[in-house]
C-alpha atoms as a PDB file:
ATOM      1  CA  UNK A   1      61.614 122.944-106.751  1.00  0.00           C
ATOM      2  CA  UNK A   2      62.082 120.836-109.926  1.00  0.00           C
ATOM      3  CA  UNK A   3      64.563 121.091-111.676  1.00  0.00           C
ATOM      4  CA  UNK A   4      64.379 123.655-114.873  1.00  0.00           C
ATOM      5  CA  UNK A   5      61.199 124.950-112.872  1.00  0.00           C
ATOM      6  CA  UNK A   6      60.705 128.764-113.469  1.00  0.00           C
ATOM      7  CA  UNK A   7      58.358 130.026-111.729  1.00  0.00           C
ATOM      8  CA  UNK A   8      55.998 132.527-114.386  1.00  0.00           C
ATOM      9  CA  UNK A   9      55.963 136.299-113.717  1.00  0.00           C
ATOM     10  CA  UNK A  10      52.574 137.479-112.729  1.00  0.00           C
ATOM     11  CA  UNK A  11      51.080 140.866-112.068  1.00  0.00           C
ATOM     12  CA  UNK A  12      52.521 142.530-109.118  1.00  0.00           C
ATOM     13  CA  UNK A  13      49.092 143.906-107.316  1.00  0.00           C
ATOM     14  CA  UNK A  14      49.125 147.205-104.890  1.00  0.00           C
ATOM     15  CA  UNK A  15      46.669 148.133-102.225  1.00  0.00           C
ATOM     16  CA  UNK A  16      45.048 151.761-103.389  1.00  0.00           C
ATOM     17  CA  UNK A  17      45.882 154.672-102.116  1.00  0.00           C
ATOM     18  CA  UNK A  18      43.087 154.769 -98.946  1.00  0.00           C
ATOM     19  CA  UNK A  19      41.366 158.491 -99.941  1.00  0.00           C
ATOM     20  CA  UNK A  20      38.766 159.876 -97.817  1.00  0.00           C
ATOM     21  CA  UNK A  21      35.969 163.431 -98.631  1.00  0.00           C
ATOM     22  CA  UNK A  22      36.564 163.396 -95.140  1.00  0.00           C
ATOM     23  CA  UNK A  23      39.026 166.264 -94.806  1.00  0.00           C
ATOM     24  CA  UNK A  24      40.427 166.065 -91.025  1.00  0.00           C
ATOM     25  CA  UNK A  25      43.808 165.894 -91.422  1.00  0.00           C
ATOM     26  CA  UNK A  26      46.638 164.919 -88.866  1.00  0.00           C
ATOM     27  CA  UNK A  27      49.484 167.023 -90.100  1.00  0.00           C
ATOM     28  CA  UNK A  28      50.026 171.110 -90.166  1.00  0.00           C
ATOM     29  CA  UNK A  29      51.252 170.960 -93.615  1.00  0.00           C
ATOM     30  CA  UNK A  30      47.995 169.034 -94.747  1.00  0.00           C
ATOM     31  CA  UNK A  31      45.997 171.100 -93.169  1.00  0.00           C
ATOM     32  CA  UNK A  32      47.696 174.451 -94.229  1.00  0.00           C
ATOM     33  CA  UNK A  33      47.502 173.490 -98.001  1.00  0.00           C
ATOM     34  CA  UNK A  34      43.722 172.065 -97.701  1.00  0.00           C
ATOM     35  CA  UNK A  35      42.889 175.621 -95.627  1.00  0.00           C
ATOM     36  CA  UNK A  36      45.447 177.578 -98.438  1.00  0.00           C
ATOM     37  CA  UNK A  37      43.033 175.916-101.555  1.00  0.00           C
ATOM     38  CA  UNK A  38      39.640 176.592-100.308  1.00  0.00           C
ATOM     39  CA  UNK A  39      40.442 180.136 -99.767  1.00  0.00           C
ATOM     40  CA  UNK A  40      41.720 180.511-103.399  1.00  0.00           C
ATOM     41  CA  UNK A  41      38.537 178.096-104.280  1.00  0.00           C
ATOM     42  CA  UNK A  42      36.363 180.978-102.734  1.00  0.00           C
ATOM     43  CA  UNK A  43      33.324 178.973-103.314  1.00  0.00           C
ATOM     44  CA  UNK A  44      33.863 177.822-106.542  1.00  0.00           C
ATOM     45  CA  UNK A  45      34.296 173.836-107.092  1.00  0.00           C
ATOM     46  CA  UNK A  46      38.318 174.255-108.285  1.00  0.00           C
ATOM     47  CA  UNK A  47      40.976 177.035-108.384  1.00  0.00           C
ATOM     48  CA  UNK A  48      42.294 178.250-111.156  1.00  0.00           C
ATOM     49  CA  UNK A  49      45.856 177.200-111.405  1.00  0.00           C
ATOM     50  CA  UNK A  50      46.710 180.861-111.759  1.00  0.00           C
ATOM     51  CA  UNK A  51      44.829 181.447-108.308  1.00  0.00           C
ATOM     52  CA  UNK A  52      48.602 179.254-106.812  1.00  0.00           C
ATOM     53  CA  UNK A  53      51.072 181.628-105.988  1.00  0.00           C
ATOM     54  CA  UNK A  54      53.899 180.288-104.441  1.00  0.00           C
ATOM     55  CA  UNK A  55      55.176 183.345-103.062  1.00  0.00           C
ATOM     56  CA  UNK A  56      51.704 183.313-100.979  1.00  0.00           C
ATOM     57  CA  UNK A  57      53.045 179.712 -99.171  1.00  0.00           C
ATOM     58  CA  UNK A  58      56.653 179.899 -98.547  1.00  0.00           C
ATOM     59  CA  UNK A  59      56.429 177.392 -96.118  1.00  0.00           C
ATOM     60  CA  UNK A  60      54.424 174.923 -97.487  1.00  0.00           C
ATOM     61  CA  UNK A  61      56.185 174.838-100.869  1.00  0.00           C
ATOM     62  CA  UNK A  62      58.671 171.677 -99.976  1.00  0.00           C
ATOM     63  CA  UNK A  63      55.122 169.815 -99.161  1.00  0.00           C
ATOM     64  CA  UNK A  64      53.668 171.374-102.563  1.00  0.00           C
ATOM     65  CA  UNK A  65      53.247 169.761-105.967  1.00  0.00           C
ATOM     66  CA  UNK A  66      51.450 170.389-109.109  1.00  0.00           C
ATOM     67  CA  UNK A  67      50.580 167.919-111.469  1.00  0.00           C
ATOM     68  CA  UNK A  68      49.349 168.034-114.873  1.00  0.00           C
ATOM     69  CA  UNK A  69      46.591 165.670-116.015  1.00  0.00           C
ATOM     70  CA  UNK A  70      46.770 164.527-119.355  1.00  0.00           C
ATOM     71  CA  UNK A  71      44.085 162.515-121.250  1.00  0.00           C
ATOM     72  CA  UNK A  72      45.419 161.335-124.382  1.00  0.00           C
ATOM     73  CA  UNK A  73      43.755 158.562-126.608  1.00  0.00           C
ATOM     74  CA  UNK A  74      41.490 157.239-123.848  1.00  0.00           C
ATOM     75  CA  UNK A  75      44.762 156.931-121.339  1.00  0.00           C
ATOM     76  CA  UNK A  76      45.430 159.296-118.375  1.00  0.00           C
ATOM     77  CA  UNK A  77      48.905 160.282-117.315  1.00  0.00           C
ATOM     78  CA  UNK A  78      49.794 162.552-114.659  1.00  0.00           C
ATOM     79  CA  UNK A  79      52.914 164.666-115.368  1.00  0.00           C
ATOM     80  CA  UNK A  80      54.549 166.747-111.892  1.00  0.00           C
ATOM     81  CA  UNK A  81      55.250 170.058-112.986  1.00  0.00           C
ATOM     82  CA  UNK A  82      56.173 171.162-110.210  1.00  0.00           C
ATOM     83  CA  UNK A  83      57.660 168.680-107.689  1.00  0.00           C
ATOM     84  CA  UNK A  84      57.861 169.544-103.735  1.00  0.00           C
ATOM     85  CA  UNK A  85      61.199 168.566-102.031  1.00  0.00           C
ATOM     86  CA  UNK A  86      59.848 166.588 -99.580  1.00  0.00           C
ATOM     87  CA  UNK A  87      58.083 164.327-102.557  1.00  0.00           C
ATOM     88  CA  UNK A  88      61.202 164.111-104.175  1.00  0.00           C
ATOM     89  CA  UNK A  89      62.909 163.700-101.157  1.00  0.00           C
ATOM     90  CA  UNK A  90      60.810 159.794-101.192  1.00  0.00           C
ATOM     91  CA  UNK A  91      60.158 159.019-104.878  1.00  0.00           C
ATOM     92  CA  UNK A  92      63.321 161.267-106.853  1.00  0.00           C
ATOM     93  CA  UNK A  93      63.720 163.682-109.029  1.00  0.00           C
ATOM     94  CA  UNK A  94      60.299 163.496-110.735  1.00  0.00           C
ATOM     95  CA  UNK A  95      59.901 167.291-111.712  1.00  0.00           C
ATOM     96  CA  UNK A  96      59.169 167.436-115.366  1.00  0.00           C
ATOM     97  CA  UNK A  97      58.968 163.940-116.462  1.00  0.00           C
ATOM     98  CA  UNK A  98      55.656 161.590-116.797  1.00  0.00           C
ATOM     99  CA  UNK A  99      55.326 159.730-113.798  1.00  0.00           C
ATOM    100  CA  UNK A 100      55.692 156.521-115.978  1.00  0.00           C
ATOM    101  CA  UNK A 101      59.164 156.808-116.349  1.00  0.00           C
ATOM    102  CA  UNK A 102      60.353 157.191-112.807  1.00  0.00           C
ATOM    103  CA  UNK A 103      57.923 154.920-110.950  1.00  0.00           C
ATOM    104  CA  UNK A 104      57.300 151.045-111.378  1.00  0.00           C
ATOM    105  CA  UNK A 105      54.114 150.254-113.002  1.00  0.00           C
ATOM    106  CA  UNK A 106      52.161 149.347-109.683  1.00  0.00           C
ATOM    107  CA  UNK A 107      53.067 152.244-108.407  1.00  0.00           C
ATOM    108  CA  UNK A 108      52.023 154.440-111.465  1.00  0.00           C
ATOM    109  CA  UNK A 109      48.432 152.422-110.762  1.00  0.00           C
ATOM    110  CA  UNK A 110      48.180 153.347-107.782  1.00  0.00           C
ATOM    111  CA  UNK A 111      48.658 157.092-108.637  1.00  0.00           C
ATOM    112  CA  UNK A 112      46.593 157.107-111.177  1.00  0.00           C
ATOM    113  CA  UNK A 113      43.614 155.566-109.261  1.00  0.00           C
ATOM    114  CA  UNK A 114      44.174 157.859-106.835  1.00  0.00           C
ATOM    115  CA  UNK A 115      43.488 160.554-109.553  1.00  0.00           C
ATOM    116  CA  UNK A 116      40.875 158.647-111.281  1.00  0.00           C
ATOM    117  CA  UNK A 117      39.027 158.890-107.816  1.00  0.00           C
ATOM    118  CA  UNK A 118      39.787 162.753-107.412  1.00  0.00           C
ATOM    119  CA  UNK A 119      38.246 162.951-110.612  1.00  0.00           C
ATOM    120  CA  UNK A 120      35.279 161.408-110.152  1.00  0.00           C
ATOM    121  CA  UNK A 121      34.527 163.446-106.674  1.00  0.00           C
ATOM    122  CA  UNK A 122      35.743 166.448-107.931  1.00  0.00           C
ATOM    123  CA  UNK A 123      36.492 167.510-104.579  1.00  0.00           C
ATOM    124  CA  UNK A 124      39.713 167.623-102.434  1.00  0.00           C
ATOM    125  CA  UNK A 125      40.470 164.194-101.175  1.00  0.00           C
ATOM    126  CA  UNK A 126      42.250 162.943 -97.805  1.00  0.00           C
ATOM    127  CA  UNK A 127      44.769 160.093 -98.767  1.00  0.00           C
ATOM    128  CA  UNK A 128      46.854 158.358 -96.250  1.00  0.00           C
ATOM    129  CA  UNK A 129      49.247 154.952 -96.474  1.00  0.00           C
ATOM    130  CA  UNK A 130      52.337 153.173 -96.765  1.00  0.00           C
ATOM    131  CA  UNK A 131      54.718 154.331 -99.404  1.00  0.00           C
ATOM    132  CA  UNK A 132      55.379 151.660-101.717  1.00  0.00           C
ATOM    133  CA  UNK A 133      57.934 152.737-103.950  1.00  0.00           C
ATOM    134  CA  UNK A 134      61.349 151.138-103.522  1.00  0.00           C
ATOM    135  CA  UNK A 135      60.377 149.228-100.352  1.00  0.00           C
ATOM    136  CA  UNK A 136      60.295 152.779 -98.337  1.00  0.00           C
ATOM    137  CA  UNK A 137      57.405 150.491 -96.572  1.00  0.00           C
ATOM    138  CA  UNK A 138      58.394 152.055 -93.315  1.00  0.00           C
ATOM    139  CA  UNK A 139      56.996 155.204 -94.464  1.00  0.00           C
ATOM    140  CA  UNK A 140      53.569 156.585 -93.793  1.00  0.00           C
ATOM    141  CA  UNK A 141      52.045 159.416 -95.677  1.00  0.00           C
ATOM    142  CA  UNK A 142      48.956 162.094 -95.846  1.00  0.00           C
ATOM    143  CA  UNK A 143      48.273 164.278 -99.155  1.00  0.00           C
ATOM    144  CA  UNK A 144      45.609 166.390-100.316  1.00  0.00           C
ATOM    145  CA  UNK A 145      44.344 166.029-103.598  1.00  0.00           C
ATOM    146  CA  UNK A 146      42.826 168.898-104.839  1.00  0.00           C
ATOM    147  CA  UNK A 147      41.241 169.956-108.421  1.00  0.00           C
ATOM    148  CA  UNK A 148      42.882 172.544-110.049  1.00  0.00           C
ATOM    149  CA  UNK A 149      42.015 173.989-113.557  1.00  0.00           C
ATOM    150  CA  UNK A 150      43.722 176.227-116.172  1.00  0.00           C
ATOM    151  CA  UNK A 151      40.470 177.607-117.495  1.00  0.00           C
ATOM    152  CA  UNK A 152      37.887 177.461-115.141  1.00  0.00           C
ATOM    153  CA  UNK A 153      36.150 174.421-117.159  1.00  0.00           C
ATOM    154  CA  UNK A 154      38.096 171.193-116.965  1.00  0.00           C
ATOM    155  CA  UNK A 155      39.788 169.666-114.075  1.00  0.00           C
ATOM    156  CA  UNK A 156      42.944 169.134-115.837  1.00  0.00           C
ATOM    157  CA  UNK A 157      45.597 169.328-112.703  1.00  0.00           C
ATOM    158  CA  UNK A 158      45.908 168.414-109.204  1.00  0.00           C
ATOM    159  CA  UNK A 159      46.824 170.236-106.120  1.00  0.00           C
ATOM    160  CA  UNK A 160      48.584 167.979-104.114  1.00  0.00           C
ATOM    161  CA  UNK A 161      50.359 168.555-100.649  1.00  0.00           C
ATOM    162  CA  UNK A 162      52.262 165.827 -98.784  1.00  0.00           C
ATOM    163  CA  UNK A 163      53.564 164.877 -95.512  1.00  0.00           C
ATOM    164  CA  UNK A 164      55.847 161.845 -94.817  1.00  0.00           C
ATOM    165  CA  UNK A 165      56.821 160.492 -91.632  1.00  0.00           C
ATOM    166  CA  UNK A 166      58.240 157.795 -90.272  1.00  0.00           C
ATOM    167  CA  UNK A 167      56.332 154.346 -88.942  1.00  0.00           C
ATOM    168  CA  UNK A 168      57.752 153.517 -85.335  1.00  0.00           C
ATOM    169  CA  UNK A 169      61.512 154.141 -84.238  1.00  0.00           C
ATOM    170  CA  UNK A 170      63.467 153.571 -87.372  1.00  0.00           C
ATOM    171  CA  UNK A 171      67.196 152.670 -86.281  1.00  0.00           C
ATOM    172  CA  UNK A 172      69.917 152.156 -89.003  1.00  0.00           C
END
């Protein structure tokens, strides 16, 4: 390299989240929380967010999180209200605080396109990968995302279950 040669930062660019209306999922937990929200759906497109009662899923709450989605001046952010161990277990305390202060801003992307896509569908979504955040790279995960609404009207959270495991025989 030259000398004096600094190389220019660029935009650091993350594969998407790889989301699927195809619903078979590979682990219990998944498939517990996906079976858990279409019952409290009952036929309608979303449940109420009052419908979620945690005493109902005592098992599946370390998988469990709820997150808000805000829309605010033609941006999105997605706040965790409530924050499942497991999640926090792989990306930190998060409960309570907009995901744009405790995640990079790829990684934020990458959320929020994941969301975007929910969204859009308004349907549950299958979403499987590598975590990304912190280099955790040998970790693979599924989640759910499903709509959720406070009123009935507007999809404004997201029912989200997760399952991490680990890729291959991890030694330390």
């Amino acid at each position: 390299m030259a000398a004096g040669f600094r190389p220019q930062p660029g935009a650091i660019t993350l594969p998407p989240i790889a989301l699927d209306t195809d619903l078979t999922c590979d682990t219990q937990e998944v498939r517990e929380g996906l079976a858990y929200w279409q019952a409290k759906a009952a036929g309608r497109e979303m449940p109420l967010r009052a419908d979620i009662r945690p005493e109902e899923i005592p098992r599946l709450l370390p998988f469990v999180s709820l997150f808000e989605i805000r829309r605010q001046s033609g941006f999105l952010e997605i706040f965790p209200r409530i924050a499942g161990s497991r999640f926090e277990d792989v990306f930190g305390p998060i409960h309570n605080r907009p995901l744009s202060t405790v995640v990079a801003p790829e990684i934020r992307e990458r959320w929020l396109g994941a969301t975007r896509t929910m969204m859009e569908a308004r349907q549950p979504l299958l979403g499987r990968g590598e975590v990304l955040h912190e280099d955790k790279t040998f970790i693979r995960f599924e989640i759910l995302l499903a709509p959720l609404s406070r009123t009935g009207e507007e999809l404004d959270m997201i029912f989200l279950v997760s399952q991490f495991t680990m890729k291959g025989d991890i030694r330390a």
